[in-house]
C-alpha atoms as a PDB file:
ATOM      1  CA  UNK A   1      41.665-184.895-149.385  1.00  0.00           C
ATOM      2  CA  UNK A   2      41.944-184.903-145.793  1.00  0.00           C
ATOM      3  CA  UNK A   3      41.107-181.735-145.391  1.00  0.00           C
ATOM      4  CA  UNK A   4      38.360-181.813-147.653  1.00  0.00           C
ATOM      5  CA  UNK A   5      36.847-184.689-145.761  1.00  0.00           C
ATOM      6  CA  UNK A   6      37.409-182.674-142.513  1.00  0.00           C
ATOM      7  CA  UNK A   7      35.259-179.750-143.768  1.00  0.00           C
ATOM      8  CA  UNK A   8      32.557-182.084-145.506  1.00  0.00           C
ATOM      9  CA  UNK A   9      31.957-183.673-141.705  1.00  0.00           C
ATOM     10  CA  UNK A  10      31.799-180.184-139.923  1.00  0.00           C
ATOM     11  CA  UNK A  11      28.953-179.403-142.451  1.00  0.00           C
ATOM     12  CA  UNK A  12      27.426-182.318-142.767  1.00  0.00           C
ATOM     13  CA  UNK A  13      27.194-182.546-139.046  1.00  0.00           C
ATOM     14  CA  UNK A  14      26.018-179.024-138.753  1.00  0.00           C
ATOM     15  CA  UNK A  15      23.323-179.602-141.254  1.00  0.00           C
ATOM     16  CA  UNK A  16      22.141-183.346-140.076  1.00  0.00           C
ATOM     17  CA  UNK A  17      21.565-181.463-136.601  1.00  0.00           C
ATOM     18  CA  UNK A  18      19.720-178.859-137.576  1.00  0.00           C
ATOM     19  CA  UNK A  19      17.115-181.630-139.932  1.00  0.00           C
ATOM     20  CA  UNK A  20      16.854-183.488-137.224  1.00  0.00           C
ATOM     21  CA  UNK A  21      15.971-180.942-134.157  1.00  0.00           C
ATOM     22  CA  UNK A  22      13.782-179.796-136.688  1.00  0.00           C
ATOM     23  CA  UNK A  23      11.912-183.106-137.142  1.00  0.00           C
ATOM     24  CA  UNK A  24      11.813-183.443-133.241  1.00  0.00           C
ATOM     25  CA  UNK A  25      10.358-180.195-132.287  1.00  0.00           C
ATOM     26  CA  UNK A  26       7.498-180.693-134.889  1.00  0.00           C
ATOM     27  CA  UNK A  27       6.805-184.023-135.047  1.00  0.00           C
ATOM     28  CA  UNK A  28       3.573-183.576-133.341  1.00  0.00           C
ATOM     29  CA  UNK A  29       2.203-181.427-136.397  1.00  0.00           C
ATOM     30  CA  UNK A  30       2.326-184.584-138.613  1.00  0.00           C
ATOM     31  CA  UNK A  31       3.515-182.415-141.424  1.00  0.00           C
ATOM     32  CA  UNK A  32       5.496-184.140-144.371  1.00  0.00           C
ATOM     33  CA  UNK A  33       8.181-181.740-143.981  1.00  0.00           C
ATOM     34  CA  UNK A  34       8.461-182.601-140.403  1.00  0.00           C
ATOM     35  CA  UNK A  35       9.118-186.381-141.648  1.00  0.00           C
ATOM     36  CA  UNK A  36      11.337-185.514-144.355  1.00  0.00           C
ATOM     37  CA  UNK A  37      13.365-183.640-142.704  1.00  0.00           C
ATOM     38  CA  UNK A  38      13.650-186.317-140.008  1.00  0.00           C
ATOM     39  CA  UNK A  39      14.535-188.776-142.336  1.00  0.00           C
ATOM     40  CA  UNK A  40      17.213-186.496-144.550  1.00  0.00           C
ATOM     41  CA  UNK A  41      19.195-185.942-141.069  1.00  0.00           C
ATOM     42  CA  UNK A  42      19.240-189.624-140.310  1.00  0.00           C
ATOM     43  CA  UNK A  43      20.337-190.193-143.534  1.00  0.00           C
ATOM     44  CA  UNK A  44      23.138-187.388-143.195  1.00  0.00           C
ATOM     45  CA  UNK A  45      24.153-189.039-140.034  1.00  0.00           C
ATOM     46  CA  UNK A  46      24.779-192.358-141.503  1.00  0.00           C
ATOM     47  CA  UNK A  47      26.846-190.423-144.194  1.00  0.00           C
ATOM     48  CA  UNK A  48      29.118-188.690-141.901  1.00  0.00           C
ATOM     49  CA  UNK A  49      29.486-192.049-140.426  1.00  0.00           C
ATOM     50  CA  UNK A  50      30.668-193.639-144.170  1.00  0.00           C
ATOM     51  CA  UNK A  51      32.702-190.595-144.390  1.00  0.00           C
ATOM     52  CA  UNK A  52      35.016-190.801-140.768  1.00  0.00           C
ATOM     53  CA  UNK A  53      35.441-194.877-141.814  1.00  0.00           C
ATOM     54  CA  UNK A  54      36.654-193.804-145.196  1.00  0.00           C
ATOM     55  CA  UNK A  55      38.935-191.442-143.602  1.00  0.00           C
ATOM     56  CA  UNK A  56      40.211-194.657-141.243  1.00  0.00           C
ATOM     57  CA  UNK A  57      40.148-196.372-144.370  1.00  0.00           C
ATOM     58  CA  UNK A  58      43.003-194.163-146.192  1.00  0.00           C
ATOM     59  CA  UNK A  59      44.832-193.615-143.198  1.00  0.00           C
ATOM     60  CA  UNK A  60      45.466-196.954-142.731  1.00  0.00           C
ATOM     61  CA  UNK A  61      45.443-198.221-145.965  1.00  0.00           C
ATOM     62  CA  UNK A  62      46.627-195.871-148.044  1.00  0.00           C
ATOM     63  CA  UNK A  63      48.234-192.964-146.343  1.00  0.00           C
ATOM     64  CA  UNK A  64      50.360-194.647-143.329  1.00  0.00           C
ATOM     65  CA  UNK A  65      51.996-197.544-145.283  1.00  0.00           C
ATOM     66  CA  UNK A  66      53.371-195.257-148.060  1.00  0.00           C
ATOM     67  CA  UNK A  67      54.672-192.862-145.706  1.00  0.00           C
ATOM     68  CA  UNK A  68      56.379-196.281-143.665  1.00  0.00           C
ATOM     69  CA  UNK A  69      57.747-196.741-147.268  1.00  0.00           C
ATOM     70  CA  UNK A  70      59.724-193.313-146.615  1.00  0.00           C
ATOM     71  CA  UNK A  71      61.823-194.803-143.504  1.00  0.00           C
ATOM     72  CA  UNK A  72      61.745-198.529-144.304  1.00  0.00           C
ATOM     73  CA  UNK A  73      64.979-200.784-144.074  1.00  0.00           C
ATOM     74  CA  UNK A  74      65.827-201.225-147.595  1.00  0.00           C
ATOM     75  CA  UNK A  75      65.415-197.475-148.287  1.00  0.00           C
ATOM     76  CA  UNK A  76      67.813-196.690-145.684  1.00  0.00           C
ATOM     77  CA  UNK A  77      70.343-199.836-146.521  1.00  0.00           C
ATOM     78  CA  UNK A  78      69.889-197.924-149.757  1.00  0.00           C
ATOM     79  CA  UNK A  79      70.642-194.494-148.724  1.00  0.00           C
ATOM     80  CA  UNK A  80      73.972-196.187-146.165  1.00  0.00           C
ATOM     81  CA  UNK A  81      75.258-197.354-149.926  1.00  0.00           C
ATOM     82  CA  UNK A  82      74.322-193.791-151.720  1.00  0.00           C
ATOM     83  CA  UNK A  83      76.183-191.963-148.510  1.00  0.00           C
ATOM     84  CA  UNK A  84      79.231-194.377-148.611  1.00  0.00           C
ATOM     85  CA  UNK A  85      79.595-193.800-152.444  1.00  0.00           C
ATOM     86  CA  UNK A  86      79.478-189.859-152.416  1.00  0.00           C
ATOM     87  CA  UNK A  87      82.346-190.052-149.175  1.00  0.00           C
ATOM     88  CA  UNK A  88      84.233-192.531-151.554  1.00  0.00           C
ATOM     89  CA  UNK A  89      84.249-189.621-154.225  1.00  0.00           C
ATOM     90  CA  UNK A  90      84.935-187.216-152.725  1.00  0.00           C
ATOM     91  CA  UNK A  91      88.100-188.948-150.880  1.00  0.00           C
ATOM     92  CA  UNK A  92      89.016-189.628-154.988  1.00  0.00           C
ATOM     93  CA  UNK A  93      88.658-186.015-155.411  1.00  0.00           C
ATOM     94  CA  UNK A  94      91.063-185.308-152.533  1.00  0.00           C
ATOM     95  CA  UNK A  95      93.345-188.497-153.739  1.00  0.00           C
ATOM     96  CA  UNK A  96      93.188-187.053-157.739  1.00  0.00           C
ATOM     97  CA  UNK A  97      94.195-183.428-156.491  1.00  0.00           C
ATOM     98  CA  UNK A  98      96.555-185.009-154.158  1.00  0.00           C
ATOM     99  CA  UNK A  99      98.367-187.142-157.343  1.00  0.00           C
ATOM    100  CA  UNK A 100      98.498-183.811-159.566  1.00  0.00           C
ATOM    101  CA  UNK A 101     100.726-181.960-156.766  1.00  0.00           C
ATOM    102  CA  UNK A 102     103.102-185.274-156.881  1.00  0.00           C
ATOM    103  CA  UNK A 103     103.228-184.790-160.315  1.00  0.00           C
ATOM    104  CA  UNK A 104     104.185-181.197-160.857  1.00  0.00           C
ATOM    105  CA  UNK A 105     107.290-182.260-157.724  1.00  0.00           C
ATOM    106  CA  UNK A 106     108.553-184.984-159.865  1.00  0.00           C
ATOM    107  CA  UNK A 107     108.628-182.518-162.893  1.00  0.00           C
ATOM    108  CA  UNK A 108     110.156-179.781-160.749  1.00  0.00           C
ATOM    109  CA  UNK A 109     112.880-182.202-159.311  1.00  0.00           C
ATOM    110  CA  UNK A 110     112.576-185.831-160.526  1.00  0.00           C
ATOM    111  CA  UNK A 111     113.962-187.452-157.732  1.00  0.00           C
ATOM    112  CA  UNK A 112     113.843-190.948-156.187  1.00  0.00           C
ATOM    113  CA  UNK A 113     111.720-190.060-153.097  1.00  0.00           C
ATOM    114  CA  UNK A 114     109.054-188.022-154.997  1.00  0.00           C
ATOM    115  CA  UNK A 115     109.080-190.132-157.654  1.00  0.00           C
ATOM    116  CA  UNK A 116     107.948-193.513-154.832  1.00  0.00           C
ATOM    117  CA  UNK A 117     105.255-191.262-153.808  1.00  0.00           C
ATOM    118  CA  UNK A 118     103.583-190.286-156.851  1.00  0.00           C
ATOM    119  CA  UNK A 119     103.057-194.410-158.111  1.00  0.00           C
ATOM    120  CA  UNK A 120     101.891-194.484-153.841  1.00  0.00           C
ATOM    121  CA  UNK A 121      99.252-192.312-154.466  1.00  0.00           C
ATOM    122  CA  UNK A 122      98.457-193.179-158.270  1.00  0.00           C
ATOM    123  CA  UNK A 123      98.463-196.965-156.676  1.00  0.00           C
ATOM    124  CA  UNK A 124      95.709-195.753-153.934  1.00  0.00           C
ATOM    125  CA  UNK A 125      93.683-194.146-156.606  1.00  0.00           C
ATOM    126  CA  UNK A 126      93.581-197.472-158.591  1.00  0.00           C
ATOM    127  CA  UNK A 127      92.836-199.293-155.596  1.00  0.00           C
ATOM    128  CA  UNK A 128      90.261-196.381-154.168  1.00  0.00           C
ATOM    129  CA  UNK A 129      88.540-196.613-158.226  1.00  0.00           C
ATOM    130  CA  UNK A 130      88.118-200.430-157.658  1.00  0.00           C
ATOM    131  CA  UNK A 131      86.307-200.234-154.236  1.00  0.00           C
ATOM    132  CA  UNK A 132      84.254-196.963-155.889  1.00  0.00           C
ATOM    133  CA  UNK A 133      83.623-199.501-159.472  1.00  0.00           C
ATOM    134  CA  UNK A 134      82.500-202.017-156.756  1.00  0.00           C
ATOM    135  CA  UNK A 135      80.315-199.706-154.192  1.00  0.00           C
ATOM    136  CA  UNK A 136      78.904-198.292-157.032  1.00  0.00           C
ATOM    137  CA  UNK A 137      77.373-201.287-158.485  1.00  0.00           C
ATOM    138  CA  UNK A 138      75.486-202.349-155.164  1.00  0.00           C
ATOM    139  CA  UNK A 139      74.332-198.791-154.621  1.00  0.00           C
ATOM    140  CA  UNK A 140      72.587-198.885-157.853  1.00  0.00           C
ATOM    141  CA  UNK A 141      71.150-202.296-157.547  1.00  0.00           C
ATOM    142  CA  UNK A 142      70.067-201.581-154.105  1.00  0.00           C
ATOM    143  CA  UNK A 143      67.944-198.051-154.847  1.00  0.00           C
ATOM    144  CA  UNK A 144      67.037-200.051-158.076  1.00  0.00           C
ATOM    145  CA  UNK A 145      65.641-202.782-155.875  1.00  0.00           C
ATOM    146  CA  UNK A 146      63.765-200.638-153.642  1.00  0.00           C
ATOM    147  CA  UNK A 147      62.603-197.836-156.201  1.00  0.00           C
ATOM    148  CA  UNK A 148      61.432-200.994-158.168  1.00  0.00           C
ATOM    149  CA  UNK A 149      59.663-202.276-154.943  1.00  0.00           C
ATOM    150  CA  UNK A 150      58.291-198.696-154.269  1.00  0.00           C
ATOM    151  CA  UNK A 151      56.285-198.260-157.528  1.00  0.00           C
ATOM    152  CA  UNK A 152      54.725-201.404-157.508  1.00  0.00           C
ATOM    153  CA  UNK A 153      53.614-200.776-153.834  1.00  0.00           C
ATOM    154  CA  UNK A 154      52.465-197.706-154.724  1.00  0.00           C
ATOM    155  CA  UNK A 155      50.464-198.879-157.656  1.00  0.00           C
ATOM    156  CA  UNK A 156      48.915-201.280-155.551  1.00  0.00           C
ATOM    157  CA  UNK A 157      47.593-198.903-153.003  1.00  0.00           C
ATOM    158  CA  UNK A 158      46.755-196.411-155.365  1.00  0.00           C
ATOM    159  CA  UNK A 159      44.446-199.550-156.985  1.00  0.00           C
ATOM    160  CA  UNK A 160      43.034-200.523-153.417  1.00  0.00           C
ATOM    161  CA  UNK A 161      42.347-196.321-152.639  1.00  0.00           C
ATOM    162  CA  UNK A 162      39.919-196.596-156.297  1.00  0.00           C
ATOM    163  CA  UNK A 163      37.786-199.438-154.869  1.00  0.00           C
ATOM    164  CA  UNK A 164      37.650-197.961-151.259  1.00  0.00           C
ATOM    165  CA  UNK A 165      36.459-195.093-152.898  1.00  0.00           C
ATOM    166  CA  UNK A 166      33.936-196.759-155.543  1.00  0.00           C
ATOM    167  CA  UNK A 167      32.486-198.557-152.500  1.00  0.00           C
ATOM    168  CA  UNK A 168      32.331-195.460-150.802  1.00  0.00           C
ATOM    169  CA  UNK A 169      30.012-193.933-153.086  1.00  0.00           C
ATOM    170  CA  UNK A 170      28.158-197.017-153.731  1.00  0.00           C
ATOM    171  CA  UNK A 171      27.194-196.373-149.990  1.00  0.00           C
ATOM    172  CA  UNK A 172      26.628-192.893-150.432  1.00  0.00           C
ATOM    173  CA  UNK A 173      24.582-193.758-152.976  1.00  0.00           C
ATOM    174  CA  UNK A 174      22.380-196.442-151.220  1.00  0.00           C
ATOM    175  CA  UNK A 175      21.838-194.817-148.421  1.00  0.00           C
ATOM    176  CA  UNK A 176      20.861-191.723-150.270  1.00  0.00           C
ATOM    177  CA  UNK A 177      18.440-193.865-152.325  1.00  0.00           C
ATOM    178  CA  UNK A 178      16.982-195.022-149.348  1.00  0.00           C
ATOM    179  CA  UNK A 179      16.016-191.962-147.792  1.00  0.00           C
ATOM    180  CA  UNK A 180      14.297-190.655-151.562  1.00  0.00           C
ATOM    181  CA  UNK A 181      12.486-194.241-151.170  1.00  0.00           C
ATOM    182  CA  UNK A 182      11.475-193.344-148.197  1.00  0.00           C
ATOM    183  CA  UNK A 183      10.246-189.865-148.367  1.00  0.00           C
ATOM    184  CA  UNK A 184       8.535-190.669-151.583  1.00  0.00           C
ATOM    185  CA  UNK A 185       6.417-193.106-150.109  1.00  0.00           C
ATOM    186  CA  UNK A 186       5.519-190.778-147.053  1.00  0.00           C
ATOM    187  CA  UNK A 187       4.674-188.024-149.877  1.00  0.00           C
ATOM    188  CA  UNK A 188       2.476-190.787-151.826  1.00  0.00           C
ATOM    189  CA  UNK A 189       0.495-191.404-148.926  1.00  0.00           C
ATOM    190  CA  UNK A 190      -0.535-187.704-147.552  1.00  0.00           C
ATOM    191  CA  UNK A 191      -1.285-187.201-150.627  1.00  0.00           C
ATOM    192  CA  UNK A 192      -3.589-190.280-151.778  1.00  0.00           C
ATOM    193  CA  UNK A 193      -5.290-189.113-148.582  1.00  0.00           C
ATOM    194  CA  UNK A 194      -7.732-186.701-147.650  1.00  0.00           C
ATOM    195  CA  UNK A 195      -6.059-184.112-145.846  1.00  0.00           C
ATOM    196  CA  UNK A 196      -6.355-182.874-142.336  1.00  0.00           C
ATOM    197  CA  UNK A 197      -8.100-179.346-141.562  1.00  0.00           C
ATOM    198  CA  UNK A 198      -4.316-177.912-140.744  1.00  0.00           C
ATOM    199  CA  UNK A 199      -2.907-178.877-143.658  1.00  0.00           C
ATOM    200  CA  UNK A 200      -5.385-178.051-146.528  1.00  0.00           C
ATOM    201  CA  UNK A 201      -4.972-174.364-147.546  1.00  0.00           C
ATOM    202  CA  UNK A 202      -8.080-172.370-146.644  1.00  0.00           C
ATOM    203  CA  UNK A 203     -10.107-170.832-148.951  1.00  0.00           C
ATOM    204  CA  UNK A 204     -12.979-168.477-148.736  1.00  0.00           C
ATOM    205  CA  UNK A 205     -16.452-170.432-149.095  1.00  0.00           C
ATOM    206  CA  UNK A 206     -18.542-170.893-152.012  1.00  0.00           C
ATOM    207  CA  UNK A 207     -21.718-172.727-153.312  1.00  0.00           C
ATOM    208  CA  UNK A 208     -21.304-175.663-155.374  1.00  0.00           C
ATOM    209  CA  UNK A 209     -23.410-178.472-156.929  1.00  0.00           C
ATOM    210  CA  UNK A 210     -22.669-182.051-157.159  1.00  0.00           C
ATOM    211  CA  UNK A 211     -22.457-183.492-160.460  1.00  0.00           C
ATOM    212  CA  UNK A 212     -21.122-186.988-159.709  1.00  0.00           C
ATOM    213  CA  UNK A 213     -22.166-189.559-156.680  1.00  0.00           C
ATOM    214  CA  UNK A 214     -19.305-190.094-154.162  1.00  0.00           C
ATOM    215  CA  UNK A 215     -19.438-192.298-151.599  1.00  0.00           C
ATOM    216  CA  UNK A 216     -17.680-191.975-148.707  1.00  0.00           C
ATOM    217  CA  UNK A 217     -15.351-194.630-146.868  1.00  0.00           C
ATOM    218  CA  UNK A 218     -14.568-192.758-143.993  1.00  0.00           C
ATOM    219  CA  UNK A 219     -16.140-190.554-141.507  1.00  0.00           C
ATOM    220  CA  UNK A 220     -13.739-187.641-142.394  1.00  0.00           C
ATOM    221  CA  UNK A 221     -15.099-188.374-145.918  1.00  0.00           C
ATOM    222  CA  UNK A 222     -18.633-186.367-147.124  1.00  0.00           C
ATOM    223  CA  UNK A 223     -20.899-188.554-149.402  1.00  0.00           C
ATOM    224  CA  UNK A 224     -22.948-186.596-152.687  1.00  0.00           C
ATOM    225  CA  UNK A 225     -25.271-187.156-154.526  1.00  0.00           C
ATOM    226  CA  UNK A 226     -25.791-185.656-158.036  1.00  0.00           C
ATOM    227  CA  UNK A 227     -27.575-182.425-157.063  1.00  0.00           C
ATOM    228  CA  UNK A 228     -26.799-181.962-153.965  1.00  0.00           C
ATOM    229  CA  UNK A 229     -25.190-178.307-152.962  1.00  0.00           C
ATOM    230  CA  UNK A 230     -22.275-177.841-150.995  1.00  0.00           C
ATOM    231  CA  UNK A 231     -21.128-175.021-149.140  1.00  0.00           C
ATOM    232  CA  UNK A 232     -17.252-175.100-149.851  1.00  0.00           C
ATOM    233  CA  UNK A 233     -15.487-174.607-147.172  1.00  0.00           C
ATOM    234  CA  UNK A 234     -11.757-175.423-148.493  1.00  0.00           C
ATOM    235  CA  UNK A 235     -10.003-176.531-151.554  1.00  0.00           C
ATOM    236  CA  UNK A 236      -6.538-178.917-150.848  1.00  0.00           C
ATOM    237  CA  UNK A 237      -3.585-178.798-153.148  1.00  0.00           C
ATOM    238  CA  UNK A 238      -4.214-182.323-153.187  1.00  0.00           C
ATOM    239  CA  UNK A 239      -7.499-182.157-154.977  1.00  0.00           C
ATOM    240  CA  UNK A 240      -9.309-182.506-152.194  1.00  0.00           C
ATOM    241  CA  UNK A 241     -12.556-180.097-150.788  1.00  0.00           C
ATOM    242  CA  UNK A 242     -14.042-179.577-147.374  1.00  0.00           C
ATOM    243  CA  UNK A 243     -17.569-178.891-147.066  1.00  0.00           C
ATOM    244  CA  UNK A 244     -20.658-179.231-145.704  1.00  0.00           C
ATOM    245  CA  UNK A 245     -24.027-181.087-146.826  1.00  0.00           C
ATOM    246  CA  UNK A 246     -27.031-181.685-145.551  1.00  0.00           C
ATOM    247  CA  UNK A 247     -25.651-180.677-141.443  1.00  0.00           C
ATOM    248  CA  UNK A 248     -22.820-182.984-141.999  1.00  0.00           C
ATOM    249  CA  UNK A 249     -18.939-181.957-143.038  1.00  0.00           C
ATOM    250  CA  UNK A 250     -16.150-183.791-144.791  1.00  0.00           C
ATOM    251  CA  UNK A 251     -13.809-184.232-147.554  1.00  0.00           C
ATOM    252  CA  UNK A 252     -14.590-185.365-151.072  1.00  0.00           C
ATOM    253  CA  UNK A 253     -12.969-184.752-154.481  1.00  0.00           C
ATOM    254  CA  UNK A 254     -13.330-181.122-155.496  1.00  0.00           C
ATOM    255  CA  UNK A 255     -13.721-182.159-159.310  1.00  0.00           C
ATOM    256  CA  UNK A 256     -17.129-184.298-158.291  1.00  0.00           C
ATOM    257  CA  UNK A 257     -18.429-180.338-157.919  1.00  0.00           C
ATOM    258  CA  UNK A 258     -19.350-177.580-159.730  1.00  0.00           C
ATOM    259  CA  UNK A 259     -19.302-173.799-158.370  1.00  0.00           C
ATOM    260  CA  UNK A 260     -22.481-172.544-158.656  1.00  0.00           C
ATOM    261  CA  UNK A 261     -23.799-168.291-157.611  1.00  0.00           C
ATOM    262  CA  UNK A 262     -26.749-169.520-155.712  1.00  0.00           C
ATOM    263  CA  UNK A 263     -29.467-172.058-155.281  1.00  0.00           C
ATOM    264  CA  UNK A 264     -32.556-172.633-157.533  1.00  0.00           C
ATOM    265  CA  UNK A 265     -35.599-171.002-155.736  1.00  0.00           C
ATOM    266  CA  UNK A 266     -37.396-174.224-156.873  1.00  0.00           C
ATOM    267  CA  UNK A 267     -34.577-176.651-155.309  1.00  0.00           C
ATOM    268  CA  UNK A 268     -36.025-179.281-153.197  1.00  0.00           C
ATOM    269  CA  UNK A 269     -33.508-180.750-150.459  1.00  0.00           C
ATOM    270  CA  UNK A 270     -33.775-184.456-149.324  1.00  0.00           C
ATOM    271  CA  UNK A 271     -34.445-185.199-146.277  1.00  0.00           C
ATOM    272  CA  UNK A 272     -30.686-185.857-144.193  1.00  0.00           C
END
């Protein structure tokens, strides 16, 4: 995961970099994908950022204390007992093989002195069985104890590394929301708008004829009346048409016009 985290920042970074020296170098053009992308690399940056204190967040949470778990004291007063118990077997091993060559003497020549040796060593092994019996017990109570301990620490990180991670993705997720909130609303307005000469897509010109009033609110706005011809200048993918009337230019809705071939010889203009 680590490592997948790692690679996610390099790109992320890469990526957040590029959107925003992007947005920078064109932000006097005004164009929504100038702000967008200005707003997408913020938004990436504050996403590496949730990423590096999630990383924190399982190293120190997560990662480090289960690895502690691998050196900790009852582990290793664990292992002593485990270590202690496998010497004590073997030593029976070397006791057992020891009692067997005592035995085969007394069969070969039954004598006093071999005989007092054999019941020395069977009497160790009793003894040496006793302490194992004994040694035994604790070792297996003490890994118990700490294998025991171990799974329910474990469980519990495990548990705390779900919500870090839901919470992580909540943020994610909010920020992410954020930044679509955002760059919705900057698309809602350019477009509710009448367009600037730079960003409307050019067109060749053409005649048309009003067919509904419009009345302008701004000055980058043309008034119509019903009659009056246009010379169409520019059609937005907005909606949106630049022309001229009557010596004066603007923008009006390109619906409240019709394209006509030429004008009526008996046409007579108002006076501007």
């Amino acid at each position: 995961m680590q490592v997948h985290l790692f690679l996610h920042l390099i790109t992320g970074t890469k990526f957040s970099e590029d959107c925003y020296r992007y947005g920078g170098e064109n932000n006097a053009d005004g164009e929504a994908l100038t702000k967008a992308a200005s707003l997408y690399g913020g938004a990436l940056r504050n996403v590496e950022k949730e990423y590096e204190d999630f990383n924190r967040t399982l190293c120190s949470q997560i990662i480090d204390p289960l690895k502690a778990m691998a050196v900790c004291a009852p582990l290793e007063e664990a292992r002593g007992f485990a270590q202690r118990y496998s010497r004590m077997r073997h030593e029976a091993e070397i006791l057992s093989a020891e009692i067997a060559r005592r035995k085969a003497r007394v069969r070969e020549s039954p004598v006093a002195e071999h005989t007092t040796k054999l019941e020395q060593s069977e009497g160790k092994m009793i003894e040496h069985k006793a302490s194992m019996a004994v040694l035994g017990k604790e070792a297996v109570a003490a890994l118990g104890a700490v294998e025991s301990q171990q799974k329910r620490v474990t469980l519990q990180r495990l548990v705390g590394m779900v919500e870090a991670e839901k919470l992580f993705y909540l943020r994610l997720a909010a920020i992410l929301d954020d930044v679509e909130a955002e760059m919705s609303s900057e698309k809602q307005k350019r477009e509710s708008a009448p367009p600037s000469r730079k960003r409307a897509e050019m067109a060749q010109y053409f005649l048309a004829e009003a067919v509904h009033n419009f009345n302008g609110t701004t000055e980058k706005e043309l008034s119509l009346i019903v009659g009056d011809y246009v010379v169409v200048r520019q059609i937005a993918p907005n909606g949106w048409a630049e022309g001229e009337c009557r010596a004066k230019a603007g923008w009006f809705p390109a619906a409240y016009v019709e394209r006509r071939e030429n004008i009526p010889p008996n046409k007579v203009f108002p006076q501007a």
